[in-house]
N, C-alpha and C. Protein backbone atom coordinates (compact mmCIF):
# COMPACT_ATOMS: atom_id res chain seq x y z
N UNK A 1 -110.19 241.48 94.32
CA UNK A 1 -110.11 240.11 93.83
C UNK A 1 -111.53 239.53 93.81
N UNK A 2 -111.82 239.02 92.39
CA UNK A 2 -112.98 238.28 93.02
C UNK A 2 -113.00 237.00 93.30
N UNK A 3 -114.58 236.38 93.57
CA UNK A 3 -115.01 235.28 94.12
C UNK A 3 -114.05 234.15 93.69
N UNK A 4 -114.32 234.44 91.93
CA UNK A 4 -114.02 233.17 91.48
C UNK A 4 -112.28 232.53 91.23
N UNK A 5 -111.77 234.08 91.72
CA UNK A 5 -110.47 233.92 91.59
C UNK A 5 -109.72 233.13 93.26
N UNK A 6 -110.41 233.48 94.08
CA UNK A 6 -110.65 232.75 95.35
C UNK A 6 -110.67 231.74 95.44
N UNK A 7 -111.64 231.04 94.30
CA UNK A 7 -112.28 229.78 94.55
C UNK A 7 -111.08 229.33 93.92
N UNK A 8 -110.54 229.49 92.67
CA UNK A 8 -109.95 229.05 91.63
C UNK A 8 -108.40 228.76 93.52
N UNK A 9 -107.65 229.53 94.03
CA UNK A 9 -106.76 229.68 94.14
C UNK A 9 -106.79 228.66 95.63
N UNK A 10 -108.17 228.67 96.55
CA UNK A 10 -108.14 227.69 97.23
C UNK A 10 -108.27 226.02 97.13
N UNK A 11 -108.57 225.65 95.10
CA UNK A 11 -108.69 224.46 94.53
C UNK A 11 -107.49 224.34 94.72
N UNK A 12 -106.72 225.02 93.83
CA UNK A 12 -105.28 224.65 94.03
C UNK A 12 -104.43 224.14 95.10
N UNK A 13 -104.77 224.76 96.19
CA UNK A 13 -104.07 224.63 97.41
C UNK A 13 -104.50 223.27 97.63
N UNK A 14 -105.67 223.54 97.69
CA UNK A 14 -106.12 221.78 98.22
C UNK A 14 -106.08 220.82 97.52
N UNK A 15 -105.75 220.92 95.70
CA UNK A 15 -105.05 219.90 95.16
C UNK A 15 -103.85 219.61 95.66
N UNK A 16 -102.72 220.71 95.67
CA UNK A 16 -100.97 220.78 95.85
C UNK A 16 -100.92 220.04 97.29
N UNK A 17 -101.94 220.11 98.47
CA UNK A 17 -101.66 219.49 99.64
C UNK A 17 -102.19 218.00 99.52
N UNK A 18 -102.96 217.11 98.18
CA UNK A 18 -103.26 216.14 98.20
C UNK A 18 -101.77 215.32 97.24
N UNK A 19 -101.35 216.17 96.76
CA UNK A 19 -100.24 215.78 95.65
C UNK A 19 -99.22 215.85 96.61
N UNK A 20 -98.70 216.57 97.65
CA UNK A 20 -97.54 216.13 98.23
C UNK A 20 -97.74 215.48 99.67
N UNK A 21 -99.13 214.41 99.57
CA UNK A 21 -98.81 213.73 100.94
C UNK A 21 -98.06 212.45 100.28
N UNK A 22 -97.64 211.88 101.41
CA UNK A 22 -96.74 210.62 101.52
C UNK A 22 -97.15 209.51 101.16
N UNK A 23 -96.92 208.66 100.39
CA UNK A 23 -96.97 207.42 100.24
C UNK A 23 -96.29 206.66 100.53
N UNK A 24 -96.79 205.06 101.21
CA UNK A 24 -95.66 204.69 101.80
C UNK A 24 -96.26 202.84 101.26
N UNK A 25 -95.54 201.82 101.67
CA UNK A 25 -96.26 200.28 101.15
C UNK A 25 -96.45 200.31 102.68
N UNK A 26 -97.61 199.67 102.94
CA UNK A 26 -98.26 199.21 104.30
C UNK A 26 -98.04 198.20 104.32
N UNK A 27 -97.77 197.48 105.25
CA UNK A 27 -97.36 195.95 106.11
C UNK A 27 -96.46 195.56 104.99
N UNK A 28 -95.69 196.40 104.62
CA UNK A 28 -94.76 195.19 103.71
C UNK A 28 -95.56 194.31 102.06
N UNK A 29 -96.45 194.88 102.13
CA UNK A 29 -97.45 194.20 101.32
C UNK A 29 -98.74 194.42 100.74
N UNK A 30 -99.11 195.40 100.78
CA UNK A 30 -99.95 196.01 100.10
C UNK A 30 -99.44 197.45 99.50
N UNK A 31 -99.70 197.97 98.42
CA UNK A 31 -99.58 199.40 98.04
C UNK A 31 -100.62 200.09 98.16
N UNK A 32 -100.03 201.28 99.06
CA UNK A 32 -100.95 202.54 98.91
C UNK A 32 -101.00 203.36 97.91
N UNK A 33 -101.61 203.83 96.88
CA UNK A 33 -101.94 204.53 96.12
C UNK A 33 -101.83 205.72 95.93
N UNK A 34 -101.36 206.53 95.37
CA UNK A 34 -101.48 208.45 95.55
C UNK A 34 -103.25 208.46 94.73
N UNK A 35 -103.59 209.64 95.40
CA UNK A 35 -104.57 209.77 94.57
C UNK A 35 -104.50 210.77 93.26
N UNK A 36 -103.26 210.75 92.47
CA UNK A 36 -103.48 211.41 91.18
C UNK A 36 -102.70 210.08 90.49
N UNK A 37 -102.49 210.38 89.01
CA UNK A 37 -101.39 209.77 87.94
C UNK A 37 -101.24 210.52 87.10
N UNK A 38 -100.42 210.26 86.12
CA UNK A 38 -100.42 210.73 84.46
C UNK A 38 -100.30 209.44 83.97
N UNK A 39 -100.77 209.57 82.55
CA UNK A 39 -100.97 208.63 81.76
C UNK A 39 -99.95 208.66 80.36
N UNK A 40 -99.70 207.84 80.08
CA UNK A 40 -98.86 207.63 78.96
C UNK A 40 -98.59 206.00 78.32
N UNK A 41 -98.08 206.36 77.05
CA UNK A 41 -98.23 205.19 76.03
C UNK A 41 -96.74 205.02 76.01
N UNK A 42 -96.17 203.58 76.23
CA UNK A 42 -94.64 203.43 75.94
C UNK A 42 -94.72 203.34 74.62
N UNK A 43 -93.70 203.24 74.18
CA UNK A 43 -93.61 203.15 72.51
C UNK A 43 -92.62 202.51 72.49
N UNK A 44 -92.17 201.58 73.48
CA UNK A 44 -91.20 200.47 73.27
C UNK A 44 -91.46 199.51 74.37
N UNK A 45 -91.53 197.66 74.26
CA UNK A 45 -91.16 197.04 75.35
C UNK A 45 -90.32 197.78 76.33
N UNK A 46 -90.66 198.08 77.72
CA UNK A 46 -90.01 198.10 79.22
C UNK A 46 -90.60 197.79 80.27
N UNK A 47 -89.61 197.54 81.12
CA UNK A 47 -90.34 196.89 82.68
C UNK A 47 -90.45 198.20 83.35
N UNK A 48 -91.34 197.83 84.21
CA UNK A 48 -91.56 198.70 85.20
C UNK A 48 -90.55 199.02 86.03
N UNK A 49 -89.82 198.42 85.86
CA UNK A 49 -88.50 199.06 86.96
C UNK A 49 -87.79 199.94 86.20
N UNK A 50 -87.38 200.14 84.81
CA UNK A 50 -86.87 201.12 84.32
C UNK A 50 -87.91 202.21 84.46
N UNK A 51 -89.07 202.11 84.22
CA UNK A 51 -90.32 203.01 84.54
C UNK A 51 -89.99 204.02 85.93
N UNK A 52 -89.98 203.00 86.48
CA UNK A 52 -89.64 203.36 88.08
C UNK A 52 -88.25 204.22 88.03
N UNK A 53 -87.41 203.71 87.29
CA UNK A 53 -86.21 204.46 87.36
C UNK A 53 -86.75 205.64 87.11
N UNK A 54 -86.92 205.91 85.79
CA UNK A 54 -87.25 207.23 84.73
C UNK A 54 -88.11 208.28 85.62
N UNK A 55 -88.99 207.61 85.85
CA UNK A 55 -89.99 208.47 86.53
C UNK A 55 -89.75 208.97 88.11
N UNK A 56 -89.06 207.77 88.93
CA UNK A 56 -88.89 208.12 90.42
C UNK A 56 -87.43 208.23 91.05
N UNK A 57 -86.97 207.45 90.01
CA UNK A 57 -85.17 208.17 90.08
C UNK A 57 -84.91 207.08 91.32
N UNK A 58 -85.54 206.25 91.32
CA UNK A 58 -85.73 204.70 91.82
C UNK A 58 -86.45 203.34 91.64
N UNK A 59 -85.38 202.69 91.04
CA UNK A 59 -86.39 200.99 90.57
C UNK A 59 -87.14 200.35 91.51
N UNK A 60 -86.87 200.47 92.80
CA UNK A 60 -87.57 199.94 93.75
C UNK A 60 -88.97 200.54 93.87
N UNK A 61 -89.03 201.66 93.15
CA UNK A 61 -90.55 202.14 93.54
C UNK A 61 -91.33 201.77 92.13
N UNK A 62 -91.18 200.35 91.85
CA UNK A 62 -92.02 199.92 90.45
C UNK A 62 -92.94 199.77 91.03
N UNK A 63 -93.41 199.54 92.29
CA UNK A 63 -94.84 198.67 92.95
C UNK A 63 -96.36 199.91 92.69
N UNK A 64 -95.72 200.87 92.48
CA UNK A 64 -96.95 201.84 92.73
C UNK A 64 -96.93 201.98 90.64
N UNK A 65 -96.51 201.43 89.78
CA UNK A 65 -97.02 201.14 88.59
C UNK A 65 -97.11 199.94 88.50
N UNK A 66 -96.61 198.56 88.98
CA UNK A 66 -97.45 197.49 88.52
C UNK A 66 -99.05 197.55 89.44
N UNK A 67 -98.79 198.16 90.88
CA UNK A 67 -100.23 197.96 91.39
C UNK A 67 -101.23 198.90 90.37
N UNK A 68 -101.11 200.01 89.89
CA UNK A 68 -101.74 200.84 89.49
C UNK A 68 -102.00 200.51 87.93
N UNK A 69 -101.44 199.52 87.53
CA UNK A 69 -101.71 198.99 86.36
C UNK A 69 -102.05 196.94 86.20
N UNK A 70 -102.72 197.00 87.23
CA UNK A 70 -102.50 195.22 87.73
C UNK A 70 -103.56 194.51 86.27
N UNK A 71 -104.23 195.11 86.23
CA UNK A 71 -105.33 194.68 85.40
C UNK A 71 -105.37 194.89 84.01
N UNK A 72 -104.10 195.83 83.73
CA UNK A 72 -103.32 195.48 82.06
C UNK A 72 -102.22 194.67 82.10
N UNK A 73 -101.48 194.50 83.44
CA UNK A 73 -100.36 193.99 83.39
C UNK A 73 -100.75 192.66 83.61
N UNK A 74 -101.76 192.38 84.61
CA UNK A 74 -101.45 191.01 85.26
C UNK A 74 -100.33 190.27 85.75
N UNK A 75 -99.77 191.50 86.49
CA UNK A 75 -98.38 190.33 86.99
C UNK A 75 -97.19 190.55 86.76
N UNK A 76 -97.49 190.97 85.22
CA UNK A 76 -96.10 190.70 84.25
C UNK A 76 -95.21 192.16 84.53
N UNK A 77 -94.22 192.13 84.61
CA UNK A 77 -93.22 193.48 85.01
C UNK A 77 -92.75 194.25 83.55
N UNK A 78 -93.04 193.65 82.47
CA UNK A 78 -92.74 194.41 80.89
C UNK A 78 -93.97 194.90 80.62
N UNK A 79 -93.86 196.19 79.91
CA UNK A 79 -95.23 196.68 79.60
C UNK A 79 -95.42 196.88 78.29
N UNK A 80 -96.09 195.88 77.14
CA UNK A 80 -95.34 195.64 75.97
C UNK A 80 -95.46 197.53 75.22
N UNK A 81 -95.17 197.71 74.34
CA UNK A 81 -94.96 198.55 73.18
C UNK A 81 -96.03 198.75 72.86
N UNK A 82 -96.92 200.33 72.87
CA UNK A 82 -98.32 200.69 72.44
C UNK A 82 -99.36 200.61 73.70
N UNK A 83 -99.05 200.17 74.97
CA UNK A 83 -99.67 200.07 75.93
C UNK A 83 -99.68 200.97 76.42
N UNK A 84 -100.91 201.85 76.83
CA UNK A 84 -101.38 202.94 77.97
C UNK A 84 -101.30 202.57 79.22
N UNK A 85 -100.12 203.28 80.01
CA UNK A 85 -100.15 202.97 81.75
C UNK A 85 -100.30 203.98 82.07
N UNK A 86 -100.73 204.28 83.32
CA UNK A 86 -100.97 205.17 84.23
C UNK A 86 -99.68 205.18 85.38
N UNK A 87 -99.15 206.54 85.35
CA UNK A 87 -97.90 206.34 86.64
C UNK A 87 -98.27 206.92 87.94
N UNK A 88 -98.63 206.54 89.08
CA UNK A 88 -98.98 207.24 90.25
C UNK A 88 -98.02 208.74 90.18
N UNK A 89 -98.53 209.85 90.93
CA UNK A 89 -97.35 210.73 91.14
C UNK A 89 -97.43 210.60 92.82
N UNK A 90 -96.15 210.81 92.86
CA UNK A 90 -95.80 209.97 94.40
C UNK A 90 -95.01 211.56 94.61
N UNK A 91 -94.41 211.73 95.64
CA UNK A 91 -93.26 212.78 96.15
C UNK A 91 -92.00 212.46 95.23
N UNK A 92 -91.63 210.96 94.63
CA UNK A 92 -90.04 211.57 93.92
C UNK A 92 -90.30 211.43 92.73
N UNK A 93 -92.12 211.53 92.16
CA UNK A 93 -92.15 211.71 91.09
C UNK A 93 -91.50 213.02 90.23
N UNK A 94 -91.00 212.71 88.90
CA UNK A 94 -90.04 213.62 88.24
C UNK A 94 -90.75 214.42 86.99
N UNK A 95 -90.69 215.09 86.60
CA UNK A 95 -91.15 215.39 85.14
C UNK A 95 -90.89 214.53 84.30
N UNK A 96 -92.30 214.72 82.59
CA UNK A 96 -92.48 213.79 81.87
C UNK A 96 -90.96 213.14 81.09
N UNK A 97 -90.94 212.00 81.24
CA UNK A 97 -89.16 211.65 80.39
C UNK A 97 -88.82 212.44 79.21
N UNK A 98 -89.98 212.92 78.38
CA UNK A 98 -89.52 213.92 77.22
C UNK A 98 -88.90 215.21 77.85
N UNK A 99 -89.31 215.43 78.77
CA UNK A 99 -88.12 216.51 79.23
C UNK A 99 -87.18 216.33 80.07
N UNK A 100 -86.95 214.70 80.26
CA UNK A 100 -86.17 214.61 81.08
C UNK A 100 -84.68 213.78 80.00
N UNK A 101 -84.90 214.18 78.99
CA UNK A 101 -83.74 213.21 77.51
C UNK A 101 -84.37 212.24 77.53
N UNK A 102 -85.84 211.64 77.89
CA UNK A 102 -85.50 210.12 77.15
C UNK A 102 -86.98 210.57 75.83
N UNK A 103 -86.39 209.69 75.06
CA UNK A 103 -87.22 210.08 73.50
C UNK A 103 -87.84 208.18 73.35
């Protein structure tokens, strides 16, 4: 085996162990952040809580896309139509909705 296949296989590891630590909201009031996302364009008005649904297979976990998008959203929980958000990947993050039926 060589070097670079080494190198290549211990990146990984140490990405996959940064992607499945825990995220949790601290004091009730602040969000902690994962340190990855994916990015994507809605192509229709929705709130972040259906977001949250789609993606975490829970509405309650909208806080880690409005925090992670505070500064397109400002606040607002609809993310209009044509807008680029970023979705944290958290632990009940799911695969992209195109493979999950939603079009």
């Amino acid at each position: 085996m060589s070097k670079k296949l080494i190198s290549v296989g211990l990146s990984f590891g140490i990405a996959l162990f940064i992607m499945t630590t825990t995220f949790l909201v601290a004091d009730n009031s602040k969000v902690v952040l994962p340190p990855s996302w994916t990015v994507t364009r809605v192509t229709y008005d929705i709130t972040v809580e259906e977001l949250a649904k789609r993606y975490y297979g829970n509405a309650k976990d909208y806080v880690y896309i409005l925090e992670a998008n505070k500064k397109i959203l400002r606040g607002s929980h609809t993310v209009p139509k044509d807008t680029e958000i970023k979705i944290p990947i958290t632990e009940n993050f799911r695969d992209q909705p195109e493979q999950l039926g939603w079009n």
